[in-house]
C-alpha atoms as a PDB file:
ATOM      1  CA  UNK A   1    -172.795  27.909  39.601  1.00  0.00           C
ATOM      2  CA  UNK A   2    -175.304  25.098  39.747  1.00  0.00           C
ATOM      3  CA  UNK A   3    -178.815  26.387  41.598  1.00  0.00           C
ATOM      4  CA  UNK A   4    -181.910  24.886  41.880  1.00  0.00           C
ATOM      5  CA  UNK A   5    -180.425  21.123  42.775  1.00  0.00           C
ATOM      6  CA  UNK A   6    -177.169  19.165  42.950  1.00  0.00           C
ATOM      7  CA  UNK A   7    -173.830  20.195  44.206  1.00  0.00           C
ATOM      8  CA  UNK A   8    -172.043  23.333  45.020  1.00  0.00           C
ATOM      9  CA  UNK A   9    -168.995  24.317  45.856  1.00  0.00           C
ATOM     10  CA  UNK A  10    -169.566  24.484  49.764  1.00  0.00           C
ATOM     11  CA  UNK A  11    -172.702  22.641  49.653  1.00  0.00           C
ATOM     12  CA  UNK A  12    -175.675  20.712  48.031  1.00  0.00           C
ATOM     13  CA  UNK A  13    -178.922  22.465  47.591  1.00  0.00           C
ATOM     14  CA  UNK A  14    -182.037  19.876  48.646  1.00  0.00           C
ATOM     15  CA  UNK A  15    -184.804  18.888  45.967  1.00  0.00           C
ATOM     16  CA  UNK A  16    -186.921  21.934  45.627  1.00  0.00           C
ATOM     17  CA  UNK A  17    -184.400  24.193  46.288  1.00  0.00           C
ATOM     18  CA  UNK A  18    -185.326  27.741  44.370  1.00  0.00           C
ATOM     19  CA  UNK A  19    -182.932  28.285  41.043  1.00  0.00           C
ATOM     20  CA  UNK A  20    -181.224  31.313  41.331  1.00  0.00           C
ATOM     21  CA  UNK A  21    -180.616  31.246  45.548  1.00  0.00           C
ATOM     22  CA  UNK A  22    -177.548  30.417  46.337  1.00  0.00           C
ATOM     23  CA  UNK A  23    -177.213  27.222  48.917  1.00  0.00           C
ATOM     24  CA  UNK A  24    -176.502  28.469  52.350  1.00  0.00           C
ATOM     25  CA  UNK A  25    -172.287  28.684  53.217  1.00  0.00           C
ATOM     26  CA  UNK A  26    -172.015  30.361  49.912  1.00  0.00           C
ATOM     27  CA  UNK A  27    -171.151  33.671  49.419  1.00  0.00           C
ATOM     28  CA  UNK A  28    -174.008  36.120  48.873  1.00  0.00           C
ATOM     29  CA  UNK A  29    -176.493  32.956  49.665  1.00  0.00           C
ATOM     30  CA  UNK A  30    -178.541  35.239  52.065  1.00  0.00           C
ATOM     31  CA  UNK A  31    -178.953  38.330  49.307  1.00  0.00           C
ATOM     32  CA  UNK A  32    -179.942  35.709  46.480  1.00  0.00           C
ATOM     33  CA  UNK A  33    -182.279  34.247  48.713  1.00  0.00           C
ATOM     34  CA  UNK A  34    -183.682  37.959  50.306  1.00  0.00           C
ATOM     35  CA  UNK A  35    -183.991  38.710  46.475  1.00  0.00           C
ATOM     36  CA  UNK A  36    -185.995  36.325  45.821  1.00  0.00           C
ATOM     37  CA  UNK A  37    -187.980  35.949  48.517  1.00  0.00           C
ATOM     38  CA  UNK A  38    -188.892  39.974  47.526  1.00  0.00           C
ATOM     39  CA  UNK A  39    -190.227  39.270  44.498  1.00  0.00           C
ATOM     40  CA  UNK A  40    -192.860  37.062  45.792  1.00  0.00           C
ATOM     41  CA  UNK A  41    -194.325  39.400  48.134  1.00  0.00           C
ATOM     42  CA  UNK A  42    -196.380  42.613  46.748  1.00  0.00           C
ATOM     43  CA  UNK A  43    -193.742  45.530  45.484  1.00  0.00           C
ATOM     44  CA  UNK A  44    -194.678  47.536  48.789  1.00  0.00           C
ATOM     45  CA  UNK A  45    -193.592  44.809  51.114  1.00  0.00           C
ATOM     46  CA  UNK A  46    -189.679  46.699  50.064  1.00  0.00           C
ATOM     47  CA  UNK A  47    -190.251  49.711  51.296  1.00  0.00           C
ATOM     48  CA  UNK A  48    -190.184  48.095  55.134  1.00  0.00           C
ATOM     49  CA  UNK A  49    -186.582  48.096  57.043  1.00  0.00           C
ATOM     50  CA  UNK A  50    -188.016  45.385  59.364  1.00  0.00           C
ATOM     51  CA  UNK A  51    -187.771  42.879  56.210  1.00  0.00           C
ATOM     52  CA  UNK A  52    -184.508  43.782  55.660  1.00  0.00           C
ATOM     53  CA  UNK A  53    -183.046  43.704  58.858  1.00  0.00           C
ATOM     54  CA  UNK A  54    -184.834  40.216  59.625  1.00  0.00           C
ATOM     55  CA  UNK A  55    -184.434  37.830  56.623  1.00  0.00           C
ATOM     56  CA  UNK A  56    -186.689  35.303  59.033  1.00  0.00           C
ATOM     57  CA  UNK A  57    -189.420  37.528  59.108  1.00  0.00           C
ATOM     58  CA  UNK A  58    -189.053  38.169  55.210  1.00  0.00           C
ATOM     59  CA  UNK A  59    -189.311  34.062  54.995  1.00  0.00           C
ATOM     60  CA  UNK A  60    -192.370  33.908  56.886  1.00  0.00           C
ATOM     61  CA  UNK A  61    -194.152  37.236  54.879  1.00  0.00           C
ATOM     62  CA  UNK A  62    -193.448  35.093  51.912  1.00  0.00           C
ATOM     63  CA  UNK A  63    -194.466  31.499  53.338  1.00  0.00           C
ATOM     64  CA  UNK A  64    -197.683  33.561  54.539  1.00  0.00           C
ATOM     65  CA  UNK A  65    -198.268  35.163  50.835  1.00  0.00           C
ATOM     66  CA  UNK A  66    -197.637  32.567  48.901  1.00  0.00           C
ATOM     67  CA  UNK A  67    -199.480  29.667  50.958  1.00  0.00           C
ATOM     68  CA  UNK A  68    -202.514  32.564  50.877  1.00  0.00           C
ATOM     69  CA  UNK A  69    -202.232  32.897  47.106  1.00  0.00           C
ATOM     70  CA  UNK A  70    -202.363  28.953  46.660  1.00  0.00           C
ATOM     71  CA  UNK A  71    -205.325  29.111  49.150  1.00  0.00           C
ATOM     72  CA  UNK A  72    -206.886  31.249  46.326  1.00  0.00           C
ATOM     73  CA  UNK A  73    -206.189  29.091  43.328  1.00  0.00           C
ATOM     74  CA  UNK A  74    -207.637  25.994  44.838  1.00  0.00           C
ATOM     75  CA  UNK A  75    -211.129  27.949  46.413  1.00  0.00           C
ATOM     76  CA  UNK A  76    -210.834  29.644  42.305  1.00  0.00           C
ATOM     77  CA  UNK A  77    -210.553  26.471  40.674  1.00  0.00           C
ATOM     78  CA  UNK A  78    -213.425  24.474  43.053  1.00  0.00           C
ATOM     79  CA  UNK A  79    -215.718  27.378  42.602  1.00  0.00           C
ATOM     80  CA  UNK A  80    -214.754  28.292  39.216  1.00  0.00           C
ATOM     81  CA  UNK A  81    -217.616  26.599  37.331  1.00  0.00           C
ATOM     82  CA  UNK A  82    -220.617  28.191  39.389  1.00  0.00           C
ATOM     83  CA  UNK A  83    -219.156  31.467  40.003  1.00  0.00           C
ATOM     84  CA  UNK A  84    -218.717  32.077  36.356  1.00  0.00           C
ATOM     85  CA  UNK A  85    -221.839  30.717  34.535  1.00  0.00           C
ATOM     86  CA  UNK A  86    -222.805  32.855  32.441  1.00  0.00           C
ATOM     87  CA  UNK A  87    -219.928  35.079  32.573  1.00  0.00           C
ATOM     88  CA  UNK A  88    -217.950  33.745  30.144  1.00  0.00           C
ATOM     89  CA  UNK A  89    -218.165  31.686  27.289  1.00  0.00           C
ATOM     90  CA  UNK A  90    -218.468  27.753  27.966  1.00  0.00           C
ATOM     91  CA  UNK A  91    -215.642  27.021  25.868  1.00  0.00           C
ATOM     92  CA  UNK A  92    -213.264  29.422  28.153  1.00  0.00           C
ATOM     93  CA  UNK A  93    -213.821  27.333  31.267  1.00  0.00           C
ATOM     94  CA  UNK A  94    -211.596  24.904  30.104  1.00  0.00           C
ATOM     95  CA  UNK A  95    -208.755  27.767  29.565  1.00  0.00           C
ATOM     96  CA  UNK A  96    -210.086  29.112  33.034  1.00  0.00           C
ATOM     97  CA  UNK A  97    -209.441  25.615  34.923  1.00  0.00           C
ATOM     98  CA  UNK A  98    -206.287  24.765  33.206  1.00  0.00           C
ATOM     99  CA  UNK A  99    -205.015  28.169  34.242  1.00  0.00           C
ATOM    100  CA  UNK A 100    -205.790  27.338  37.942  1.00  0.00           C
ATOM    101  CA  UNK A 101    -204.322  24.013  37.819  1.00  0.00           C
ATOM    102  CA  UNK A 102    -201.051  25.259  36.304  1.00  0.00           C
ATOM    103  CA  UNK A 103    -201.238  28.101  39.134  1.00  0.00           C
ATOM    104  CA  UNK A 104    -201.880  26.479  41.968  1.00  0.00           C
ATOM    105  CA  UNK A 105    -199.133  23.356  40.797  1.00  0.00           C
ATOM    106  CA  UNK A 106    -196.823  26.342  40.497  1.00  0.00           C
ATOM    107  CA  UNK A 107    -197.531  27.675  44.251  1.00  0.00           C
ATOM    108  CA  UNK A 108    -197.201  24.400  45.703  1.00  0.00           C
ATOM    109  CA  UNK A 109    -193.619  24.245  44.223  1.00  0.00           C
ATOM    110  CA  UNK A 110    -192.803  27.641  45.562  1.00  0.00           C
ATOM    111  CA  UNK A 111    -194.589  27.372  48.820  1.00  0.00           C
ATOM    112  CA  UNK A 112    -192.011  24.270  49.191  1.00  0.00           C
ATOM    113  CA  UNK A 113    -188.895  26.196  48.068  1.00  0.00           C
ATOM    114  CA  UNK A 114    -190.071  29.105  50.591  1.00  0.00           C
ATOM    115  CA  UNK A 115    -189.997  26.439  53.214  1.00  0.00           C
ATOM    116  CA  UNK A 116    -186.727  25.485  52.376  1.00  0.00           C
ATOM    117  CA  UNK A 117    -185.231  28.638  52.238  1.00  0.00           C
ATOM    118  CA  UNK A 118    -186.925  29.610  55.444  1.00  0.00           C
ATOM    119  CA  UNK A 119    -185.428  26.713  57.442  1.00  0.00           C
ATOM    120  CA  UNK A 120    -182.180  27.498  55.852  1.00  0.00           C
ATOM    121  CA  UNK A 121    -180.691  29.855  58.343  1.00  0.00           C
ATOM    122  CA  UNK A 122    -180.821  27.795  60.610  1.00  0.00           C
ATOM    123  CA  UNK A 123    -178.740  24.897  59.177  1.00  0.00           C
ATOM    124  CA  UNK A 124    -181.713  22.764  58.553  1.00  0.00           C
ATOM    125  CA  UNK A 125    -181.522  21.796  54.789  1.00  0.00           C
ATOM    126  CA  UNK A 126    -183.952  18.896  54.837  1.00  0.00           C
ATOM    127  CA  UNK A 127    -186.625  17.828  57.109  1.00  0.00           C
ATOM    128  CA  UNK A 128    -185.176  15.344  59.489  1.00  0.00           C
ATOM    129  CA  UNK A 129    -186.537  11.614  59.379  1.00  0.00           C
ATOM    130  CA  UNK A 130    -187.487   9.778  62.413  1.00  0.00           C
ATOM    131  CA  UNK A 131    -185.886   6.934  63.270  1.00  0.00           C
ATOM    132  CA  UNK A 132    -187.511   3.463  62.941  1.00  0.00           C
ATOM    133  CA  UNK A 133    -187.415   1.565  66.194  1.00  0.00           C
ATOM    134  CA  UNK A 134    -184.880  -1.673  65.198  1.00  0.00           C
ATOM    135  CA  UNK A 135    -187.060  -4.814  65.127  1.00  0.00           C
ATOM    136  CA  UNK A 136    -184.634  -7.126  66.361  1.00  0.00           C
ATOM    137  CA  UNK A 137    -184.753  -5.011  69.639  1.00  0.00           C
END
């Protein structure tokens, strides 16, 4: 099975789509994607019946920790510089920024994919495009 993007056998998975979460129509799509939606939120977040009774409200826990963990590597990388002088060698700041970069570009992607997956249920697979008025009227 193809994951991540391209075709499936009942449907196509949009750009962004998380590898390993099967596309919506397929079976098992909603434990793939309940699966991995766990393992973004802290280990404790299991141990509530509520998340696994409501796969929406598991979306939005996610959307919620992962869009506050992105939050964090932005404000760590901005304030990075200050908050550390002196704390660590000059030549680790570089290590220290590149780390936040690669973080935070790796949120983004998954703060995406957690949007996708949260819409899926729904039968939304892509954010709908507005029309453009025709010019010829």
């Amino acid at each position: 099975m193809r994951t991540g993007s391209g075709s499936s056998a009942t449907g196509v998975a949009p750009p962004g789509w998380p590898r390993g979460v099967r596309v919506p129509g397929e079976a098992g799509w909603g434990d793939t994607a309940a699966a991995w939606l766990f393992d973004l939120v802290p280990p404790g977040y299991r141990d509530h019946p509520v998340l696994r009774a409501f796969p929406l409200v598991l979306a939005r826990m996610a959307r919620q920790h992962v869009a506050a963990a992105l939050a964090a590597a932005r404000d760590g990388y901005g304030t990075a510089r200050v908050d550390l002088r002196g704390a660590v060698p000059v030549h680790a700041m570089d290590g220290v920024l590149r780390m936040y970069e690669y973080e935070g570009s790796r949120l983004a992607v998954t703060e995406r994919a957690v949007g996708l997956v949260e819409r899926a249920p729904a039968g939304e697979r892509r954010p709908a495009r507005p029309r453009q008025a025709d010019p010829t009227g």
